[in-house]
Each structure stands twice: as C-alpha cells, then as structure tokens.
C-alpha atoms as a PDB file:
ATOM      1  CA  UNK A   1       0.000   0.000   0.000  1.00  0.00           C
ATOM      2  CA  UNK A   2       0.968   3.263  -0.856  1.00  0.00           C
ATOM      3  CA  UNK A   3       1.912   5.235   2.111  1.00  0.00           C
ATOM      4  CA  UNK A   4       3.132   8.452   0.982  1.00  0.00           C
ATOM      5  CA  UNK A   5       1.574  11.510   2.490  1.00  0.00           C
ATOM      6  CA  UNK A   6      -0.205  14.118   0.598  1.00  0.00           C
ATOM      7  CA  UNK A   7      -0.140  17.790   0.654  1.00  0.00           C
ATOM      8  CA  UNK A   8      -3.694  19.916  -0.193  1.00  0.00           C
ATOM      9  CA  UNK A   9      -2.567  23.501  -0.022  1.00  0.00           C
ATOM     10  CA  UNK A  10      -3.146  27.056  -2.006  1.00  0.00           C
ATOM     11  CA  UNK A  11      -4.957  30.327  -0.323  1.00  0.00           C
ATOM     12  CA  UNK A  12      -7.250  29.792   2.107  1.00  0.00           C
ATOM     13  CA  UNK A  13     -10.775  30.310   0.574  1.00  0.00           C
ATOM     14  CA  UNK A  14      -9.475  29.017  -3.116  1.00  0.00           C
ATOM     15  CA  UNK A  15     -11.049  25.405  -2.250  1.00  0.00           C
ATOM     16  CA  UNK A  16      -8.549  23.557  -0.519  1.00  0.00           C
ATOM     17  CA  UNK A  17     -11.195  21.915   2.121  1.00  0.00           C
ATOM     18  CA  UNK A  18     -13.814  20.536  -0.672  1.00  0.00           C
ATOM     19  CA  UNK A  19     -10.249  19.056  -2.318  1.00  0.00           C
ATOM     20  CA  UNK A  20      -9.069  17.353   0.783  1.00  0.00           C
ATOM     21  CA  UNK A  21     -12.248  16.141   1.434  1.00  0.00           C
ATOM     22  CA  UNK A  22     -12.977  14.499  -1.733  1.00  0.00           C
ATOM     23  CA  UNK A  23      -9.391  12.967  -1.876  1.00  0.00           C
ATOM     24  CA  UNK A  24     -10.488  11.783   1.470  1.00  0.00           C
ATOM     25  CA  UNK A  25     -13.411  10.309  -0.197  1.00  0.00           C
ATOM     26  CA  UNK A  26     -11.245   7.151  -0.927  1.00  0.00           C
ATOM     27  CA  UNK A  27     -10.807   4.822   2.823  1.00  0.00           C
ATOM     28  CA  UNK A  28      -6.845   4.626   2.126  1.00  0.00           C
ATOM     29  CA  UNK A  29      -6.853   8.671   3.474  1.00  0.00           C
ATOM     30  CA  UNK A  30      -6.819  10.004   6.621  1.00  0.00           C
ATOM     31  CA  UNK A  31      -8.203  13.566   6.585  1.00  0.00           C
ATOM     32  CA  UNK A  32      -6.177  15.877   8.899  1.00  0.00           C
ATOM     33  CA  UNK A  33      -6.964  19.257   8.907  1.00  0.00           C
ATOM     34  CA  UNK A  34      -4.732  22.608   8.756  1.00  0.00           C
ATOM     35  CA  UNK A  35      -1.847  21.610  11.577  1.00  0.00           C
ATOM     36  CA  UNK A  36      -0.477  25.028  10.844  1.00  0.00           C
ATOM     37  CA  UNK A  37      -3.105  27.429  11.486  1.00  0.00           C
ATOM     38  CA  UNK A  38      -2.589  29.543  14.365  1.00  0.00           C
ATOM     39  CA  UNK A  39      -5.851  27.846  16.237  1.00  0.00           C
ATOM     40  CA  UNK A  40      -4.669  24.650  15.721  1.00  0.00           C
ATOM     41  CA  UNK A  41      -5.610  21.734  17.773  1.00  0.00           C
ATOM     42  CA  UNK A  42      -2.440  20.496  19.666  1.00  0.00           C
ATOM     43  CA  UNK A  43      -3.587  16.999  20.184  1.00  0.00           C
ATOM     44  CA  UNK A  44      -2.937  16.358  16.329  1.00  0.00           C
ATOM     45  CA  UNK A  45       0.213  18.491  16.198  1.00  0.00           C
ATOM     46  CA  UNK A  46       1.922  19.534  19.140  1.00  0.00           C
ATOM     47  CA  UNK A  47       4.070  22.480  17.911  1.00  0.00           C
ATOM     48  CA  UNK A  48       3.144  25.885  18.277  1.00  0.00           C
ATOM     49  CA  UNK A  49       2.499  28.152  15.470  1.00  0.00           C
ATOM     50  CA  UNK A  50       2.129  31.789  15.790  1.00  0.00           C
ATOM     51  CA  UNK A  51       2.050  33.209  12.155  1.00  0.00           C
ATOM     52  CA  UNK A  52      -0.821  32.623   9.222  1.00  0.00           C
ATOM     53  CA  UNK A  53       1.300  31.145   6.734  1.00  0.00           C
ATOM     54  CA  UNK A  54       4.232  30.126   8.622  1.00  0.00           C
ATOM     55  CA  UNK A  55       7.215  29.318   6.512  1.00  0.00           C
ATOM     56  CA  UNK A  56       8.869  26.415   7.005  1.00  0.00           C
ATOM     57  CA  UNK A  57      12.836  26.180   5.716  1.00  0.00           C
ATOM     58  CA  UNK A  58      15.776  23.657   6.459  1.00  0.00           C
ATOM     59  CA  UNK A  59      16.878  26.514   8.187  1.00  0.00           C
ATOM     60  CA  UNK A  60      13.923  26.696  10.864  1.00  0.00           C
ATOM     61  CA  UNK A  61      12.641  22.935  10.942  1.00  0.00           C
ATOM     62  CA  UNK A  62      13.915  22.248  14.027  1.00  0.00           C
ATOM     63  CA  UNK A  63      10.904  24.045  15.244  1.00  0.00           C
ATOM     64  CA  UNK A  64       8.020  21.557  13.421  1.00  0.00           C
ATOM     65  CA  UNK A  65       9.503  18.644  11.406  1.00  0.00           C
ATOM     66  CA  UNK A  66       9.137  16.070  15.065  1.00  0.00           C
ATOM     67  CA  UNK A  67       5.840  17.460  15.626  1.00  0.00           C
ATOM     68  CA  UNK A  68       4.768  16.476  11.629  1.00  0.00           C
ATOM     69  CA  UNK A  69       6.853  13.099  12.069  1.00  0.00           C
ATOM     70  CA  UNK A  70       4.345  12.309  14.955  1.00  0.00           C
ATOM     71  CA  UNK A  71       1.412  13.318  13.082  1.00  0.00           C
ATOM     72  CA  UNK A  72       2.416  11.431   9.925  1.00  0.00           C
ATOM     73  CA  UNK A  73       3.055   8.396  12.206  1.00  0.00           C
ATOM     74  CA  UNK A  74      -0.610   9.508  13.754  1.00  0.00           C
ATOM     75  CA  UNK A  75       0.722   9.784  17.354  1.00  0.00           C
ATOM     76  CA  UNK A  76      -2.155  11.506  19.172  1.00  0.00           C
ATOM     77  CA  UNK A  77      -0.985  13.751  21.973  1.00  0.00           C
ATOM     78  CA  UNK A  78      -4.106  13.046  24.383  1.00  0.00           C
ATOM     79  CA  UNK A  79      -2.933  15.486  27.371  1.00  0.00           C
ATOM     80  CA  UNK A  80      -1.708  18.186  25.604  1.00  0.00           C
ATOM     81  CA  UNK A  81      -5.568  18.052  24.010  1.00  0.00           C
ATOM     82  CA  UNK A  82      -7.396  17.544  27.090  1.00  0.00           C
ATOM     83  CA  UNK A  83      -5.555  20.494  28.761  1.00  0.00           C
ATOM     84  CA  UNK A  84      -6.794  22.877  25.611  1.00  0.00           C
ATOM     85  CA  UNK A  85     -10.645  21.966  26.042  1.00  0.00           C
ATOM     86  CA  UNK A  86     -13.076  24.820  26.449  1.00  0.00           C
ATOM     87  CA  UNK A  87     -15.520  23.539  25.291  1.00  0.00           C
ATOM     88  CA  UNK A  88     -18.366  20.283  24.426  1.00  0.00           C
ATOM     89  CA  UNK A  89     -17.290  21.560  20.885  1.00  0.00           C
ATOM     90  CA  UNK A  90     -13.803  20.953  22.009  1.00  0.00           C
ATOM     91  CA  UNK A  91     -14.577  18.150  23.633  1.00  0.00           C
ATOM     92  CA  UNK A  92     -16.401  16.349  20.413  1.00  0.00           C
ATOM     93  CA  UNK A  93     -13.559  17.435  18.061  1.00  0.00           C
ATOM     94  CA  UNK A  94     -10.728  15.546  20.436  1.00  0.00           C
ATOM     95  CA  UNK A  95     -13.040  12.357  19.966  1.00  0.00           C
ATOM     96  CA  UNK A  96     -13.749  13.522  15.944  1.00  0.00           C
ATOM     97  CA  UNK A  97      -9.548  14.003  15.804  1.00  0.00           C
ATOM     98  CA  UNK A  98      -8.662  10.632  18.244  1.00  0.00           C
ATOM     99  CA  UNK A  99     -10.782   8.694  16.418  1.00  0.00           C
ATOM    100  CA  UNK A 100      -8.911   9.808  12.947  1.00  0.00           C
ATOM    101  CA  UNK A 101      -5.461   9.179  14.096  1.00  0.00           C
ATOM    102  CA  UNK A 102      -6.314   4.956  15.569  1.00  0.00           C
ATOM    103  CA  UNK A 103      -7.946   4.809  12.552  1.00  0.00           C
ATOM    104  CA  UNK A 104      -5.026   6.267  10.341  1.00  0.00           C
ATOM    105  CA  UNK A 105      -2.735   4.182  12.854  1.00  0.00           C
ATOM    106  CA  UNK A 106      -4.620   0.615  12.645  1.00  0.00           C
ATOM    107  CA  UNK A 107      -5.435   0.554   9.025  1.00  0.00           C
ATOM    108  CA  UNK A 108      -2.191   2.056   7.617  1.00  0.00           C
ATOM    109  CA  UNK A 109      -3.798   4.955   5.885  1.00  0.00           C
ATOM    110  CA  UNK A 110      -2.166   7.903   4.033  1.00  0.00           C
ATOM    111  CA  UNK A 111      -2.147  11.174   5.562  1.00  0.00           C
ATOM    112  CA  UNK A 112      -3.966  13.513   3.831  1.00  0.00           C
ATOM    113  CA  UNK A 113      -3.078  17.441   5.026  1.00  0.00           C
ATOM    114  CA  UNK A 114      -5.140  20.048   4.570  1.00  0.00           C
ATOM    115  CA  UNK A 115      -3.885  23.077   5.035  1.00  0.00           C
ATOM    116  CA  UNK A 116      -3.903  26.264   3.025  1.00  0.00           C
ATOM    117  CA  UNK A 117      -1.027  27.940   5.291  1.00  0.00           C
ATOM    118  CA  UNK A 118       1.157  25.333   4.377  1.00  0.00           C
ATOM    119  CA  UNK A 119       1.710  27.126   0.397  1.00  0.00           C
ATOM    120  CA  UNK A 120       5.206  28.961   0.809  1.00  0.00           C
ATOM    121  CA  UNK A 121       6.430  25.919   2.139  1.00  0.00           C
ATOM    122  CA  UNK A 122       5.397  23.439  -0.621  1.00  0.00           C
ATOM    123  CA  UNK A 123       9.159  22.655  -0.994  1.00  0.00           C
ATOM    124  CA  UNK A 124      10.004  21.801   2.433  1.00  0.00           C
ATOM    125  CA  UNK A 125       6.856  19.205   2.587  1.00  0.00           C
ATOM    126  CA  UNK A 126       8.031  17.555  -0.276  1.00  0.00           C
ATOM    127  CA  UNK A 127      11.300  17.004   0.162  1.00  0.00           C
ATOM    128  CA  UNK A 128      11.706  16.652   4.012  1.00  0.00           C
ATOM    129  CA  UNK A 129       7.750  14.730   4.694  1.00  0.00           C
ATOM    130  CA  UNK A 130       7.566  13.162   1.137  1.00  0.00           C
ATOM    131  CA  UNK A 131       4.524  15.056   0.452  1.00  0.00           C
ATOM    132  CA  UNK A 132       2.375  14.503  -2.867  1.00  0.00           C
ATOM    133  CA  UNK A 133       1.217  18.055  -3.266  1.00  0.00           C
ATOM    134  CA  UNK A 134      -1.668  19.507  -4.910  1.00  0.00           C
ATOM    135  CA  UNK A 135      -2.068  23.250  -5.186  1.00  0.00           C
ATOM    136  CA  UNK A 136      -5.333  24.635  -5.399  1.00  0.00           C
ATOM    137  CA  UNK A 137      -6.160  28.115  -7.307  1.00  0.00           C
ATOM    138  CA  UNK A 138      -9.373  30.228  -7.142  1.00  0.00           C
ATOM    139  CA  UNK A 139      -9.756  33.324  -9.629  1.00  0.00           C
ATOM    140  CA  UNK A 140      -8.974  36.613  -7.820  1.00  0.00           C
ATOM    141  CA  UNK A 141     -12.246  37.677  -7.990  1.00  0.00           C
ATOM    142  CA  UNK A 142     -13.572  34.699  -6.123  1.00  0.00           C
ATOM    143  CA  UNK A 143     -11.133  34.917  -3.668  1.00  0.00           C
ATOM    144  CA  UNK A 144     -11.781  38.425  -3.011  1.00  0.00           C
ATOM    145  CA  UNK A 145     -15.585  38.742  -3.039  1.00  0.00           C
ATOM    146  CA  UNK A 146     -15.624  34.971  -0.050  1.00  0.00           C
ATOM    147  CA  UNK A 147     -13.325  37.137   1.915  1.00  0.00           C
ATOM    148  CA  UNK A 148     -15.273  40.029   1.341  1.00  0.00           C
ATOM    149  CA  UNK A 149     -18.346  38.718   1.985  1.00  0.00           C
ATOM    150  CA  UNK A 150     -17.246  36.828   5.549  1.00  0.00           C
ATOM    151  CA  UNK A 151     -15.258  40.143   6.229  1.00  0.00           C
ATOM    152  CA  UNK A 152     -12.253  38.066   6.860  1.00  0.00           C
ATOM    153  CA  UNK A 153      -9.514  40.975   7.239  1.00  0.00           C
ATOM    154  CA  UNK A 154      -5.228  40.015   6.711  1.00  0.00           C
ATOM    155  CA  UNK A 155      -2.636  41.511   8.446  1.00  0.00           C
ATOM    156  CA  UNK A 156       0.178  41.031   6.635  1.00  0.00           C
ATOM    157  CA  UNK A 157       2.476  41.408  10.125  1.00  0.00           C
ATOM    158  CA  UNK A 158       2.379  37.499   9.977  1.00  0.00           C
ATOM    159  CA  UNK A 159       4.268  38.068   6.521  1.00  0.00           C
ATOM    160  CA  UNK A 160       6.453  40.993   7.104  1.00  0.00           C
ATOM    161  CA  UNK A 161       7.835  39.572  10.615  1.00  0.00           C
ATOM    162  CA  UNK A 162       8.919  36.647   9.029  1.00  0.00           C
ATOM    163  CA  UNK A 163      12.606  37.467   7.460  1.00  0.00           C
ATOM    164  CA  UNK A 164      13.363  34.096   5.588  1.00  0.00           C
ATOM    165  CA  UNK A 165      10.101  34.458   3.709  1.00  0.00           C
ATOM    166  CA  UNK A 166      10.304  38.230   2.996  1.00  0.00           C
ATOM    167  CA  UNK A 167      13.710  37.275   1.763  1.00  0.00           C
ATOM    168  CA  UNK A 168      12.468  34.457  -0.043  1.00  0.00           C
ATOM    169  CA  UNK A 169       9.266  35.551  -1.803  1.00  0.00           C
ATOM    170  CA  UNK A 170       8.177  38.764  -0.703  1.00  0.00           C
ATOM    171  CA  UNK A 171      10.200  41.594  -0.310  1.00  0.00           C
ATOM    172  CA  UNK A 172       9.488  43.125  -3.256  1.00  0.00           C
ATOM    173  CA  UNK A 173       6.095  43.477  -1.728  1.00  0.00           C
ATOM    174  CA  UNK A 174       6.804  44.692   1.713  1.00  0.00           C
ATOM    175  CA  UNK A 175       5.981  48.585   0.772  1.00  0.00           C
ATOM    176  CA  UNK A 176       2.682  47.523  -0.740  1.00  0.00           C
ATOM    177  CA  UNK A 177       1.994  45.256   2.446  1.00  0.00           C
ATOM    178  CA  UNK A 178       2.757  47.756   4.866  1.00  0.00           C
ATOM    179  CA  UNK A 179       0.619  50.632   2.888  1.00  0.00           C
ATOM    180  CA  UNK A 180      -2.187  48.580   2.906  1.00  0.00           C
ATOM    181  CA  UNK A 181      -5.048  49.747   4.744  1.00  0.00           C
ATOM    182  CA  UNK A 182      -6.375  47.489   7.854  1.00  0.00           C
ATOM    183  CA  UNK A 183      -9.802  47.866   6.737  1.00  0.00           C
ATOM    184  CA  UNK A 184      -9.274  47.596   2.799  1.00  0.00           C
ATOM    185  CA  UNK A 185     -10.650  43.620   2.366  1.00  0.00           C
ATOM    186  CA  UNK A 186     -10.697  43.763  -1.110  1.00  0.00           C
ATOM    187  CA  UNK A 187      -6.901  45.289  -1.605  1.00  0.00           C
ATOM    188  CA  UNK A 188      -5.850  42.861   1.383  1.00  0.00           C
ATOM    189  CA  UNK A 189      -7.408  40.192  -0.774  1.00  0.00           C
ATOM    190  CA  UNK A 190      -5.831  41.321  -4.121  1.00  0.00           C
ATOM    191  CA  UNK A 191      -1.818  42.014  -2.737  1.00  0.00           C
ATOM    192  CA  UNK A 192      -2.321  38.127  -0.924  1.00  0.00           C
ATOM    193  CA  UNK A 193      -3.574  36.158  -4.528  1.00  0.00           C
ATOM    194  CA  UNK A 194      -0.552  38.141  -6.165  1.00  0.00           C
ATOM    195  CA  UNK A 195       2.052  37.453  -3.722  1.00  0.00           C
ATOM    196  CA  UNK A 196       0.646  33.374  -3.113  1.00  0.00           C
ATOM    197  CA  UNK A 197       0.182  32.797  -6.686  1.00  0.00           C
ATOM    198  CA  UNK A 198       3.696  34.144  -7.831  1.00  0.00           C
ATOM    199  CA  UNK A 199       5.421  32.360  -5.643  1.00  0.00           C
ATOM    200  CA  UNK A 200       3.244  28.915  -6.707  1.00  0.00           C
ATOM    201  CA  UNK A 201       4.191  30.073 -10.312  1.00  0.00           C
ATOM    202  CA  UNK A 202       7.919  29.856  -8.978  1.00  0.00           C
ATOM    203  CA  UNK A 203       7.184  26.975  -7.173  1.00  0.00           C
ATOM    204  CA  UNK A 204       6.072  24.898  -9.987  1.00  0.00           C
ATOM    205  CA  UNK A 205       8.548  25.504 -12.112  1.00  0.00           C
ATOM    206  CA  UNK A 206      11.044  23.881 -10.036  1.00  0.00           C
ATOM    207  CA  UNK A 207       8.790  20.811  -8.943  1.00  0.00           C
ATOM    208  CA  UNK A 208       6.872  19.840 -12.214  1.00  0.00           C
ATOM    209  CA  UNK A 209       5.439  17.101 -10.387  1.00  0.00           C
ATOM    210  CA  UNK A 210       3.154  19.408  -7.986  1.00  0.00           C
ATOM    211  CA  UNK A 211      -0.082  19.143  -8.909  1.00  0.00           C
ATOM    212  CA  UNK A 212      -1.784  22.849  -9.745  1.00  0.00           C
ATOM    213  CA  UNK A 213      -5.610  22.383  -9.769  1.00  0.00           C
ATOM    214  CA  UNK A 214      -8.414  25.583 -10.896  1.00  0.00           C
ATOM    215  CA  UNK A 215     -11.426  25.667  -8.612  1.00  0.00           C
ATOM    216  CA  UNK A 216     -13.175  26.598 -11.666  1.00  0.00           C
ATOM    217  CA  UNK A 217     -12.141  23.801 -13.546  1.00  0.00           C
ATOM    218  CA  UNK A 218     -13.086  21.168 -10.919  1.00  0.00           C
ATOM    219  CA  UNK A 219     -16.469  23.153 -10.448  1.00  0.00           C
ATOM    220  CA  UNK A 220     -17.665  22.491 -14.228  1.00  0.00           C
ATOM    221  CA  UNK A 221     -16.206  19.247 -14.272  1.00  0.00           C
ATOM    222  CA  UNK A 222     -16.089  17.960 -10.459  1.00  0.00           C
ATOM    223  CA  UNK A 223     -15.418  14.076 -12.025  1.00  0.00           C
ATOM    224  CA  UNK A 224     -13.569  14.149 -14.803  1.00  0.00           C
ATOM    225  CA  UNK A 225     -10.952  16.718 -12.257  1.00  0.00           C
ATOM    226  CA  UNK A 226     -11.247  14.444  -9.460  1.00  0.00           C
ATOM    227  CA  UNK A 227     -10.953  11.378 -11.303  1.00  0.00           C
ATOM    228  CA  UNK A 228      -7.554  12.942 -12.556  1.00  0.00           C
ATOM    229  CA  UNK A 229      -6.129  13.379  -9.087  1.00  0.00           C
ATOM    230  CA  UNK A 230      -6.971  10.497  -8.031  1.00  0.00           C
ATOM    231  CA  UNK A 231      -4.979   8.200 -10.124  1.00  0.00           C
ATOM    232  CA  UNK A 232      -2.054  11.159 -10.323  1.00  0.00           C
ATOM    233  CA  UNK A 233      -1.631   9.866  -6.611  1.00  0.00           C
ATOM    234  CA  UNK A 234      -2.776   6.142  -6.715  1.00  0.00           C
ATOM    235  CA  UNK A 235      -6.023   6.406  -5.286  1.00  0.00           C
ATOM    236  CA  UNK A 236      -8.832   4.271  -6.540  1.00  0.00           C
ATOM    237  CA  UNK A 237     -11.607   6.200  -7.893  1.00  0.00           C
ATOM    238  CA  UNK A 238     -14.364   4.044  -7.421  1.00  0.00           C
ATOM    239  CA  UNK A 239     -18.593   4.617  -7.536  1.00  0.00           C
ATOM    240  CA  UNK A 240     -18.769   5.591  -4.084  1.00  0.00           C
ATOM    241  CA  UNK A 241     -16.070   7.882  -4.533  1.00  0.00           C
ATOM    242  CA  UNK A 242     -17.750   9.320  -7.667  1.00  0.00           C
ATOM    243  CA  UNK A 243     -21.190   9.548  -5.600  1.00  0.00           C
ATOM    244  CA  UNK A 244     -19.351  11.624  -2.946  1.00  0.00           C
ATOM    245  CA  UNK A 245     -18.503  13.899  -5.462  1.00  0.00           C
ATOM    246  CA  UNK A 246     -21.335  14.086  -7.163  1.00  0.00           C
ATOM    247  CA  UNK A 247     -23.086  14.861  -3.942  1.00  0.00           C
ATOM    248  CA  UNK A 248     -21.253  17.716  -3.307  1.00  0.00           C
ATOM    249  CA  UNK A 249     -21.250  19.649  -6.657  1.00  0.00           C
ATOM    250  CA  UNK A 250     -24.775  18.957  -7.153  1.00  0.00           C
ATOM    251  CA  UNK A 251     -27.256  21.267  -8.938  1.00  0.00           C
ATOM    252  CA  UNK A 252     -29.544  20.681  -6.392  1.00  0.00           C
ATOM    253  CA  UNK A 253     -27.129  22.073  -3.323  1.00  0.00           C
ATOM    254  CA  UNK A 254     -27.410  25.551  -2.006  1.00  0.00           C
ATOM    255  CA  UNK A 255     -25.845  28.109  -4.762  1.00  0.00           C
ATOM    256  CA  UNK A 256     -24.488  30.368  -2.036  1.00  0.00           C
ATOM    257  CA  UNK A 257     -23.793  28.800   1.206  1.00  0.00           C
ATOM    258  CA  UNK A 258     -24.614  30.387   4.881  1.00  0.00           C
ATOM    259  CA  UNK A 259     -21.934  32.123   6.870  1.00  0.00           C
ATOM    260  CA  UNK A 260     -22.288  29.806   9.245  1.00  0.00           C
ATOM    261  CA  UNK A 261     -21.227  27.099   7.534  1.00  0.00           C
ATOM    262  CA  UNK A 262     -18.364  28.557   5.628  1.00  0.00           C
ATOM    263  CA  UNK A 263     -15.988  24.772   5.537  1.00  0.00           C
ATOM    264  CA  UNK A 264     -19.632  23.573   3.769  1.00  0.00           C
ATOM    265  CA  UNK A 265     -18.467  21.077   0.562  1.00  0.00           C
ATOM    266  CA  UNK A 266     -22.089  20.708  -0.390  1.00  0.00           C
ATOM    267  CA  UNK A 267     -22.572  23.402  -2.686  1.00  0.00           C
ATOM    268  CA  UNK A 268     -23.989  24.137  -6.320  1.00  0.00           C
ATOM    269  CA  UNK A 269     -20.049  24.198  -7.929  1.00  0.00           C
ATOM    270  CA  UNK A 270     -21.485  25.524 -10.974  1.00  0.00           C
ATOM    271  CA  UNK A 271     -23.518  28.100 -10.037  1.00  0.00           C
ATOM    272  CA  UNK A 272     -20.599  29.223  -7.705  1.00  0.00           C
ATOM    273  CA  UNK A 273     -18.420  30.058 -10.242  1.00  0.00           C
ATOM    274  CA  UNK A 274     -20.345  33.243 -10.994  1.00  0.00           C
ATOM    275  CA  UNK A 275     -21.281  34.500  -7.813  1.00  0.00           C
ATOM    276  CA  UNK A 276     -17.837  36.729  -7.209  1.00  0.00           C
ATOM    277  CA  UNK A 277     -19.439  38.893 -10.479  1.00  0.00           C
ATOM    278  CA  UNK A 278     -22.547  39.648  -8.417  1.00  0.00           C
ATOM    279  CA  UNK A 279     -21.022  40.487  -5.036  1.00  0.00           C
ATOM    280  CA  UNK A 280     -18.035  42.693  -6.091  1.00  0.00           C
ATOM    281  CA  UNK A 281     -19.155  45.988  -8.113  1.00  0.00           C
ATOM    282  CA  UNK A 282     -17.363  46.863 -11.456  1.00  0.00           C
ATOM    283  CA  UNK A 283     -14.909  48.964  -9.972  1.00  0.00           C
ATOM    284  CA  UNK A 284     -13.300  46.540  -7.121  1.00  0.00           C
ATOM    285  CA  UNK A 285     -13.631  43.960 -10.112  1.00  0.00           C
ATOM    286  CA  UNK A 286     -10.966  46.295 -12.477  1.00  0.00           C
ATOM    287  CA  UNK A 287      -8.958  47.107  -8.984  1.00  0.00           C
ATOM    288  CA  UNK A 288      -8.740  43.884  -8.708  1.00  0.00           C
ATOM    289  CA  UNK A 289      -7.856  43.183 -12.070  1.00  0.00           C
ATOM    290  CA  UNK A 290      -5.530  45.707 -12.087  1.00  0.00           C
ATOM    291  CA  UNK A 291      -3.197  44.955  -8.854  1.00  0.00           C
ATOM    292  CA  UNK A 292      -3.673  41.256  -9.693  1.00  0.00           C
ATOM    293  CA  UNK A 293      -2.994  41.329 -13.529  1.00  0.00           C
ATOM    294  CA  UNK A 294       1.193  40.602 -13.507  1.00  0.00           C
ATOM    295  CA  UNK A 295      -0.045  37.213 -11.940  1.00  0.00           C
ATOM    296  CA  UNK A 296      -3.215  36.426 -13.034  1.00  0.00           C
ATOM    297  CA  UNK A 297      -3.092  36.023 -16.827  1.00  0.00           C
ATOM    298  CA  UNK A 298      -0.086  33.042 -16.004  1.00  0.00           C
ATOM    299  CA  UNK A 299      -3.454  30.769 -14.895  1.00  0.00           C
ATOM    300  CA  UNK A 300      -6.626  33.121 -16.161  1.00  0.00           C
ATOM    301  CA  UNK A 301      -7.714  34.223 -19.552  1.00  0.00           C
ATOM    302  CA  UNK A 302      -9.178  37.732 -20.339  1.00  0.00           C
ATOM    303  CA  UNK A 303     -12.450  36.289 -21.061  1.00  0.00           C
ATOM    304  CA  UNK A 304     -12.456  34.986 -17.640  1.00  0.00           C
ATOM    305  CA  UNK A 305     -12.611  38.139 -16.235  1.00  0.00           C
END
C-alpha cells in the first residue's frame, strides 16, 4: 500500500477543504486538517504556530519537522488536548480528531493534510515529509468577493515579521503590504492572490510534479478533475467515490452557502463560479484586475474576467 503523504494547499478560501475532502473520499486517506493554522488543535500536532502562513525552511525545521513526524506516524498527543478543552465543541472534536489518528494508525492509511497555510512551504513538505502536493487556485475575484463577503480581514504582520520568507518571496512586496489599509478587504485580498500565486508560479517551475488544480475547472467538471487526481496519486476512484462527489457539486445544493457554515463542501459548484461577479461591483472587479494582472493572466484568460 501506498503510504506516501499528501499535501492539499493554495490560499485559504481558493477550495482547498472541498479538495481534501474528496481525496479523502477514498478509505486509504486520513483527513487531517490545517496543523499550521494559528488555532490549531495540539492533540494532532503539538508544535506551536504563531504566524498565518508560517514558513517552514531547512533553516527553521527544528521548530516543526518532530511534531509532523508524529502526526504522519498519527501519534495523538491526548494530554496536551485535554488540557486545551473549552468547550463540548472541544470536547467532540478531540473524539472527531482521536478517532482519525487509531484509525489512520490501525489501518495504515495515508495522511492527507489540509492546510492552506502550508503554500510557501510546498518545498520543504516535499522534500523533508515526502509530500504529494496539490495546489489549489481560485480566480482573484472569487477569492476576493468569499473574503469580502465573511469580512475576513489580513494583516500582513504574519508576513512581514517573518525574514526568511520576505527574503524568499516577498520583499518586493513589503511597501505595498505595509501601505495597505487594515480595513481595505478587497486590496488585502488582491496584494495576498498576487504574492501566493507568484510564488506557486515559482514553485512549480522547479517541482513539475506538484499538482496545480483551478477551482473553476473542478467546479464544471467535479469528475472528470477528481478522477484525474486520483490516479495522479494512486487512489482508486471508485462509484462511491464518484457519488461523494457528485453529492457535493450537485445542482440541487445551495448556490451560495450560509456564513455559518463557511468549511460547507455541499454546494452548487457551478452556479458558484459566478457568484464573485454579483457580489463585487465593477470597480473593485478592475482594482482587482488591475493589482492582480502581472499574476493572473499566467493561470486566467481575459475572457475569464
């Protein structure tokens, strides 16, 4: 059996949850979700991580690569879980998360990460964890009007006080990060695609093998795409695998789906496609457009605009 781990990463927001969970669709994955965002549960992974998008390097792995050798060996730290609960949600998820890693642990499964934070450090996962990655890319506009809409605001301190990646990938950005206006969502959103999406540009050229996946090109054809990355990472893609999918690209799911269900994979993929055109107005689409455009037209066509 094929043990090698795999990587589901791009932008938050750009689709990386309804990816892992459709890869997950197949029993020989064990779905383990975002070990390097900031509110991370420390019963699957025990390091702490105080940055969105915390870059990982040879240079600074002392700091994670045991805590991901544990979780890719699904070593479930019980206590330092039970001393985080708040909560009977907290209390569920530990027995939702436990119940993962025996599972993962008994059967031999894969590990399957999810985790959009993990996208400037694509490199690192495959070459120190082994990772099969898959990159997942949403059209600017999408990804501006979802973060928009939730009013989910960046500070891009968690970039800019992080030297290796400014030096790295982004410090030809730092005066347009640090210009940027705390309350300006949709130029938050727009500097963030540019900066992510260059650097998986970069990325890609020097690891052929990473797998670079549209949102919108799963969404018309949720199979046919699937079916694809399944078999790039020697997964069978069987009926109930193609039913899950089905399921949750149907025409008859929701078109828009409910704030409060935001990690939702049941959704009308379709008619989602669109739905950035009606919630941004003309202007913030050529802004956009316009702060976007060095990056954009290497994965987006005019007429996609």
């Amino acid at each position: 059996m094929n043990k090698q781990p795999i990587l589901v990463t791009g932008a938050h927001r750009s689709g990386t949850t309804w990816v892992g969970k459709m890869l997950a669709a197949n029993p020989a994955t064990a779905y383990v979700s975002e070990p390097l965002n900031v509110l991370h549960r420390r019963g699957i992974y025990r390091a702490a991580v105080k940055r969105w998008y915390q870059y990982i390097t040879p240079e600074n792995e002392a700091d994670y690569l045991p805590a991901f050798q544990q979780l890719l060996n699904f070593r479930y730290h019980f206590f330092a879980e039970l001393g985080s609960l708040r909560s009977q949600k907290d209390f569920l998820r530990m027995g939702r998360d436990l119940s993962i890693f025996a599972k993962g642990k008994l059967l031999g499964q894969r590990a399957l990460l999810k985790d959009p934070f993990a996208v400037f450090s694509t490199p690192w996962f495959a070459q120190k964890l082994n990772c099969k990655v898959v990159i997942t890319i949403r059209h600017p506009g999408g990804f501006a009007s979802s973060l928009k809409r939730l009013d989910w605001r960046f500070d891009f301190r968690d970039l800019l006080d992080q030297p290796m990646l400014m030096r790295d990938h982004l410090e030809a950005d730092r005066a347009d990060m640090e210009s940027m206006p705390a309350d300006d969502i949709v130029g938050q959103s727009a500097l963030l695609w540019r900066m992510i999406y260059r650097s998986v540009h970069a990325i890609r050229q020097l690891f052929p093998d990473f797998k670079v996946v549209r949102h919108e090109d799963l969404s018309l054809d949720p199979v046919a795409g699937y079916k694809s990355l399944y078999e790039s990472f020697g997964l069978t893609f069987d009926d109930k695998v193609r039913d899950t999918i089905l399921n949750s690209s149907s025409s008859e799911n929701p078109t828009e789906l409910s704030k409060k269900k935001v990690h939702s994979v049941k959704l009308d993929s379709r008619a989602n496609m669109s739905n950035w055109k009606k919630r941004l107005s003309p202007e913030e689409i050529t802004r956009i457009r316009k702060l976007t455009e060095d990056v954009s037209h290497l994965f987006y066509a005019d007429d996609e605009w």
